[in-house]
C-alpha atoms as a PDB file:
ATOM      1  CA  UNK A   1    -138.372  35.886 147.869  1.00  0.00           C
ATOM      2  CA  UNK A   2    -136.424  37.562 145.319  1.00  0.00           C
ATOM      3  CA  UNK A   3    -134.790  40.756 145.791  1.00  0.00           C
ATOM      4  CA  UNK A   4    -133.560  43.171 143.020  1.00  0.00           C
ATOM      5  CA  UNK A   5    -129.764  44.916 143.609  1.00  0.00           C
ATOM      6  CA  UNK A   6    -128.668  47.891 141.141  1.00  0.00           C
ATOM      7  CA  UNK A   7    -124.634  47.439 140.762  1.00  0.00           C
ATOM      8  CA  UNK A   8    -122.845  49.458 138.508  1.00  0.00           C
ATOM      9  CA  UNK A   9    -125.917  49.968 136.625  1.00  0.00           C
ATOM     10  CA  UNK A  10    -126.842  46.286 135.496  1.00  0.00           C
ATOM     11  CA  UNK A  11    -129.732  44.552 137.839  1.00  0.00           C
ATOM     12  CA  UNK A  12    -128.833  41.558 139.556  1.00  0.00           C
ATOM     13  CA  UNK A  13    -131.180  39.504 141.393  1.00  0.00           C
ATOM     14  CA  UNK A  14    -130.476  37.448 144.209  1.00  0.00           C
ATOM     15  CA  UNK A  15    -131.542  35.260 146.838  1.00  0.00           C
ATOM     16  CA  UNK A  16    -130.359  33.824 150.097  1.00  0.00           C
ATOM     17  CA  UNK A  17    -130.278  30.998 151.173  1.00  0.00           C
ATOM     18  CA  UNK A  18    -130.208  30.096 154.867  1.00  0.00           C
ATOM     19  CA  UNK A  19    -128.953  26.286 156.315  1.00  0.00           C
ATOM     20  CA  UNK A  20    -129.011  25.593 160.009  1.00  0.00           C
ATOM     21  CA  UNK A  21    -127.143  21.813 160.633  1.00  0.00           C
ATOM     22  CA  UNK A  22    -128.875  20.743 164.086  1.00  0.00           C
ATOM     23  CA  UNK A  23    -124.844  20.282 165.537  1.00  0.00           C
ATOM     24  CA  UNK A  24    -121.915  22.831 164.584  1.00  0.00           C
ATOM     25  CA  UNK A  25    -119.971  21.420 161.617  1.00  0.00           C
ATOM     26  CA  UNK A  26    -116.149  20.244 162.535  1.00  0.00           C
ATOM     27  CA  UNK A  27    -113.888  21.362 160.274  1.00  0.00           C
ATOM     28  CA  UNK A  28    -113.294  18.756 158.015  1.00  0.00           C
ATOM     29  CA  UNK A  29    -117.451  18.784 157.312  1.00  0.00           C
ATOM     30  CA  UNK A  30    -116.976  22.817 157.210  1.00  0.00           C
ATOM     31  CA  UNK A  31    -114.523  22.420 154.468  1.00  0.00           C
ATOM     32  CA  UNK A  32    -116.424  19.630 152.284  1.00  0.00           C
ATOM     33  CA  UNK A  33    -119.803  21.298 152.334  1.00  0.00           C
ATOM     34  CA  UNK A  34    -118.168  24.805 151.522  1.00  0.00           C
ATOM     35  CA  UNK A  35    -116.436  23.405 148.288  1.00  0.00           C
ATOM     36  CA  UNK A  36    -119.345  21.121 147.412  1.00  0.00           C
ATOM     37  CA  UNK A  37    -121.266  25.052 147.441  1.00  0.00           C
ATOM     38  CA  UNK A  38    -119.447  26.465 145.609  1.00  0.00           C
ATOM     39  CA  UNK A  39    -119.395  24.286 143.257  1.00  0.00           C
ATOM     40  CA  UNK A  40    -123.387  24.982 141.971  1.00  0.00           C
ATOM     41  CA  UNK A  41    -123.145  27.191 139.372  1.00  0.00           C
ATOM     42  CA  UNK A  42    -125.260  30.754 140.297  1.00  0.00           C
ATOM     43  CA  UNK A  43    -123.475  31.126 143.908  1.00  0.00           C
ATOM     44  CA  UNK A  44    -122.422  34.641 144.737  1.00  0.00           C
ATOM     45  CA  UNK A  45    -121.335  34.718 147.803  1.00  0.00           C
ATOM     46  CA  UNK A  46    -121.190  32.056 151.209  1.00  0.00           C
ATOM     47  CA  UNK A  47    -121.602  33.282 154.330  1.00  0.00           C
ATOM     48  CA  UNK A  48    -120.577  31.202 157.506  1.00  0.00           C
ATOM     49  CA  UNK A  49    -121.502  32.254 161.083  1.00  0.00           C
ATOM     50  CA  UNK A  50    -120.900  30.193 164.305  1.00  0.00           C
ATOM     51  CA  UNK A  51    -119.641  30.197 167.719  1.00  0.00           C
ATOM     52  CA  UNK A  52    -115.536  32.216 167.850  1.00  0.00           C
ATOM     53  CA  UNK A  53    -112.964  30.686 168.106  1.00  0.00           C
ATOM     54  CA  UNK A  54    -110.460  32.711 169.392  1.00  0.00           C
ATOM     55  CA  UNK A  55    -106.430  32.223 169.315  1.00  0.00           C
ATOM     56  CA  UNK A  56    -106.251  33.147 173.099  1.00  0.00           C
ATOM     57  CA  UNK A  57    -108.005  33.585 175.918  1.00  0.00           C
ATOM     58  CA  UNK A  58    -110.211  36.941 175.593  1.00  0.00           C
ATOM     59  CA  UNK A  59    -110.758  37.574 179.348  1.00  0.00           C
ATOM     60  CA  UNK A  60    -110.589  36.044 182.568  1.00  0.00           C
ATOM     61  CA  UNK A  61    -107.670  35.202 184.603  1.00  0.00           C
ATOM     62  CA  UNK A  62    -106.137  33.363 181.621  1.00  0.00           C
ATOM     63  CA  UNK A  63    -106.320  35.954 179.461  1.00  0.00           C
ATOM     64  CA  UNK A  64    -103.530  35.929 176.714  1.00  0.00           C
ATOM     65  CA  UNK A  65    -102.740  32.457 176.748  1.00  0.00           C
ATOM     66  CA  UNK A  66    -103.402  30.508 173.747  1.00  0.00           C
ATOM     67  CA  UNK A  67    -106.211  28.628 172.966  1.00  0.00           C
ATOM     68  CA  UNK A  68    -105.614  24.935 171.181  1.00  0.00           C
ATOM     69  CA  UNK A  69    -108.677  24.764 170.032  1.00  0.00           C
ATOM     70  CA  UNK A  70    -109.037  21.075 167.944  1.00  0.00           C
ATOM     71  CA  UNK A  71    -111.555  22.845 164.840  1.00  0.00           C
ATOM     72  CA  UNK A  72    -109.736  26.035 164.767  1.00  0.00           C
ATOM     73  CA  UNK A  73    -107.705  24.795 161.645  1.00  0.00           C
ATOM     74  CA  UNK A  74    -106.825  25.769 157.578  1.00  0.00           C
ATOM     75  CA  UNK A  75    -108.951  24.408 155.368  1.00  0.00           C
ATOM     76  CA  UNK A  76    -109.233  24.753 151.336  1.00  0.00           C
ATOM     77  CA  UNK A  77    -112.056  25.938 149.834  1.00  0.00           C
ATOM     78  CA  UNK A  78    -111.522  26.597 146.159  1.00  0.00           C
ATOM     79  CA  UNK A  79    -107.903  26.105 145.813  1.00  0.00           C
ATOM     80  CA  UNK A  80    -107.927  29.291 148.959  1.00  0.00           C
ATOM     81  CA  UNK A  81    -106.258  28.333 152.043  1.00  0.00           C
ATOM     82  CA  UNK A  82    -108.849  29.938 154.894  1.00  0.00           C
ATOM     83  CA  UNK A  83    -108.096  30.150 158.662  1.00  0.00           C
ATOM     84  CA  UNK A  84    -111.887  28.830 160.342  1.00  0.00           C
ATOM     85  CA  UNK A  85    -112.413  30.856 163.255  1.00  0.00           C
ATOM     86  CA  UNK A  86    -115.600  29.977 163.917  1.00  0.00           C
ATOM     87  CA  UNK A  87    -117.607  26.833 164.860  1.00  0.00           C
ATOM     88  CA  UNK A  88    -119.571  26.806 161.870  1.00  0.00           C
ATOM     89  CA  UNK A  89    -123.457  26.723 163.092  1.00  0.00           C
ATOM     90  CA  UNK A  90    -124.863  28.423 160.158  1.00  0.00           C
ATOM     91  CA  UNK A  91    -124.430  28.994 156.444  1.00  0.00           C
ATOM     92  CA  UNK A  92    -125.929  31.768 154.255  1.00  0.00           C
ATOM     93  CA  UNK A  93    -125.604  31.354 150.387  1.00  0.00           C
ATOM     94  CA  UNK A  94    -126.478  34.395 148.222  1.00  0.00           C
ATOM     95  CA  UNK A  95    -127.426  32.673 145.150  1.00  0.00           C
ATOM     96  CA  UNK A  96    -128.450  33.991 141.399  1.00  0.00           C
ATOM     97  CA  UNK A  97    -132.493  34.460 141.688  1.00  0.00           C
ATOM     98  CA  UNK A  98    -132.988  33.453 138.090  1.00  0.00           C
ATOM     99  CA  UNK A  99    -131.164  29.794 138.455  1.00  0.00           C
ATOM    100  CA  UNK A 100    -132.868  29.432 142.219  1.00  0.00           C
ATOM    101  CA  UNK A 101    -134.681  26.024 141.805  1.00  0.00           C
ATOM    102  CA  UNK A 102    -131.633  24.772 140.289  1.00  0.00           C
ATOM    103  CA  UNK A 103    -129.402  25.905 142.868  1.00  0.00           C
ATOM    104  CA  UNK A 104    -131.792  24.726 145.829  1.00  0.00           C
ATOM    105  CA  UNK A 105    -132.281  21.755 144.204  1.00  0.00           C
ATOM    106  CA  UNK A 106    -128.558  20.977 144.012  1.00  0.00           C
ATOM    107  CA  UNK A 107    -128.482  23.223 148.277  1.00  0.00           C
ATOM    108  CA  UNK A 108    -130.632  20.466 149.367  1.00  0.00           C
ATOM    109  CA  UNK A 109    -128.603  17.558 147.822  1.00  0.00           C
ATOM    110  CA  UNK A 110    -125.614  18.679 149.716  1.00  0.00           C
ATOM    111  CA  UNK A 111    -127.499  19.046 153.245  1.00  0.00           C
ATOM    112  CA  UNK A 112    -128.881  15.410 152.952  1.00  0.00           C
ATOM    113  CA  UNK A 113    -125.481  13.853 151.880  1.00  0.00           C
ATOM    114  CA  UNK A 114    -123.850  15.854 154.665  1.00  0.00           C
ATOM    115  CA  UNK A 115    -125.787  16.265 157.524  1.00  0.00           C
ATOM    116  CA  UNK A 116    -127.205  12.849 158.397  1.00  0.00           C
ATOM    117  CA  UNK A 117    -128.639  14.372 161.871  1.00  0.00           C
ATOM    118  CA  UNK A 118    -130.525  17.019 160.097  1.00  0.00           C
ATOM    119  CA  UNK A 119    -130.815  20.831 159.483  1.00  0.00           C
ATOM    120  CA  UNK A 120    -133.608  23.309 158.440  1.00  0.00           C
ATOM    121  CA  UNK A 121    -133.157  25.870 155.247  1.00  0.00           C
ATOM    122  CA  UNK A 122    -134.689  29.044 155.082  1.00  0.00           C
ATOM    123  CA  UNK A 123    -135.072  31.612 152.408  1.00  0.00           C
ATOM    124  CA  UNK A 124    -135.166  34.972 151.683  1.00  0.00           C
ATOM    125  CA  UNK A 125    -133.094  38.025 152.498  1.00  0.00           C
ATOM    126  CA  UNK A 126    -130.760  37.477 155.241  1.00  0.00           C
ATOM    127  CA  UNK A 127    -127.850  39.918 153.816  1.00  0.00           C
ATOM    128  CA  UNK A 128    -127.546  43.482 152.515  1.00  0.00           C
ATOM    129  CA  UNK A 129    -128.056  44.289 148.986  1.00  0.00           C
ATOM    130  CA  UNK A 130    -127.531  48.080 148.983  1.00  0.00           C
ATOM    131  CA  UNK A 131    -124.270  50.078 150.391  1.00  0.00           C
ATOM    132  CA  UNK A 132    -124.921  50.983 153.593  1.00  0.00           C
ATOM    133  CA  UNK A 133    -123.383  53.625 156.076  1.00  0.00           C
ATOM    134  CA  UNK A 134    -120.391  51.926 156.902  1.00  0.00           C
ATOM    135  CA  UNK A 135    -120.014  50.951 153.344  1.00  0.00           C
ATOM    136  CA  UNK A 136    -119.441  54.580 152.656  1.00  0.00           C
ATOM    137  CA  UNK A 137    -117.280  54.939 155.523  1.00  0.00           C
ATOM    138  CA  UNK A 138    -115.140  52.239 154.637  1.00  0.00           C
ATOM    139  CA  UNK A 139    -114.709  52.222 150.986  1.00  0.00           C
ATOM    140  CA  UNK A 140    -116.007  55.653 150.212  1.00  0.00           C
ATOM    141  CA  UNK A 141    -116.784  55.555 147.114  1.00  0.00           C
ATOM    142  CA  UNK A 142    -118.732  52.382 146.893  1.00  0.00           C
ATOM    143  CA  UNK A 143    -119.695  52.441 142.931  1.00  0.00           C
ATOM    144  CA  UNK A 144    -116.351  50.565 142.334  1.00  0.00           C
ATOM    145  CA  UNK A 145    -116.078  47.821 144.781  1.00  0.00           C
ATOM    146  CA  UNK A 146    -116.989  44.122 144.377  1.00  0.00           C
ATOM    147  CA  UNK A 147    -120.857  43.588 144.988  1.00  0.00           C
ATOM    148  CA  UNK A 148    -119.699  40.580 147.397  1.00  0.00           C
ATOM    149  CA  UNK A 149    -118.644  43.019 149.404  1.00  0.00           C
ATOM    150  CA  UNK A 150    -121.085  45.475 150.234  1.00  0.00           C
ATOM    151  CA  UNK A 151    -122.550  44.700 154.011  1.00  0.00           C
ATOM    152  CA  UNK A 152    -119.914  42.393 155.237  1.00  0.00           C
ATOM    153  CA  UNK A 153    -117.562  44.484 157.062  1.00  0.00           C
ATOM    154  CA  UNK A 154    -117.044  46.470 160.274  1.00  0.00           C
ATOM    155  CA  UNK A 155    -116.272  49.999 160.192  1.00  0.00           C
ATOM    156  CA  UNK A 156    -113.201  49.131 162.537  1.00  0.00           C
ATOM    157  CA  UNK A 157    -112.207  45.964 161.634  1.00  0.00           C
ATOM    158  CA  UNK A 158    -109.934  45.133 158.995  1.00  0.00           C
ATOM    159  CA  UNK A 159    -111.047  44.028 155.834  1.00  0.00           C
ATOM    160  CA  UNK A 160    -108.634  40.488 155.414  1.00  0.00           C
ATOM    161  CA  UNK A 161    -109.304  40.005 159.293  1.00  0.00           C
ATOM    162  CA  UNK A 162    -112.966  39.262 158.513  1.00  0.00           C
ATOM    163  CA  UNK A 163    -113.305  38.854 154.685  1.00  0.00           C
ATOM    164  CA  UNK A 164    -111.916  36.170 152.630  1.00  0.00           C
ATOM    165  CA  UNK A 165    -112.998  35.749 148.815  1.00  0.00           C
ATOM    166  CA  UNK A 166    -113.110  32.757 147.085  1.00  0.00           C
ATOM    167  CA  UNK A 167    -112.819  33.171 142.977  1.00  0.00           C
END
């Protein structure tokens, strides 16, 4: 399913890309899969979503005291050093609609090498495309922000706490 995005006046047209590994990737797998993404040529933007995994103790009578959590580590993607805080249980690639057989061609190579116990890929349109409320609220004017950008962030969360961009 393709879906058509105006930004800054040229049309871009994208598709995502869902992966579900049957297991939650450790972070060693997290960070091998993530650069082997990245590099397919026609990848806008990665996505990861997965169980939190929080510094310390959010509630309860240990709240405040630090969690030592084993895949709670800094990995490399791209050259970028990027804190995982999540147990990685599902990626989303936004991927260039013109180059998408390519691309899943090249998606589906990396999922067999990588996840020997399986996973399921879906596609379609899993992310926002157009600015939305809290878009406006955030950035204002949204005409000059990076594309990657638009939909990813809370209105009261900040930005480098939940966004990290790879070149």
């Amino acid at each position: 399913m393709k879906t058509e995005v105006k930004v800054m006046s040229e049309e871009i047209k994208v598709v995502d890309i869902k992966i579900f590994p049957h297991r939650y990737l450790k972070a060693e797998t997290t960070e091998k899969v993530l650069n082997e993404i990245y590099d397919v040529d026609g990848i806008v933007r990665v996505i990861v979503h997965g169980q939190p995994l929080p510094k310390t103790v959010p509630f309860g009578p240990a709240r405040g005291l630090p969690v030592n959590h084993q895949d709670r580590k800094i990995i490399k993607v791209k050259g970028e050093d990027m804190e995982l805080r999540v147990k990685v249980g599902e990626i989303v690639i936004t991927a260039d609609g013109e180059k998408f057989e390519e691309i899943m061609d090249k998606i589906e190579e990396i999922c067999e090498r990588n996840f020997p116990y399986g996973y399921d890929i879906y596609v379609g349109a899993f992310t926002k495309i157009k600015p939305t409320v809290t878009d406006y609220m955030k950035y204002g004017d949204v005409s000059n922000i990076d594309p990657r950008l638009i939909g990813m962030v809370d209105a009261s969360a900040r930005l480098k706490d939940s966004v990290k961009m790879i070149k």
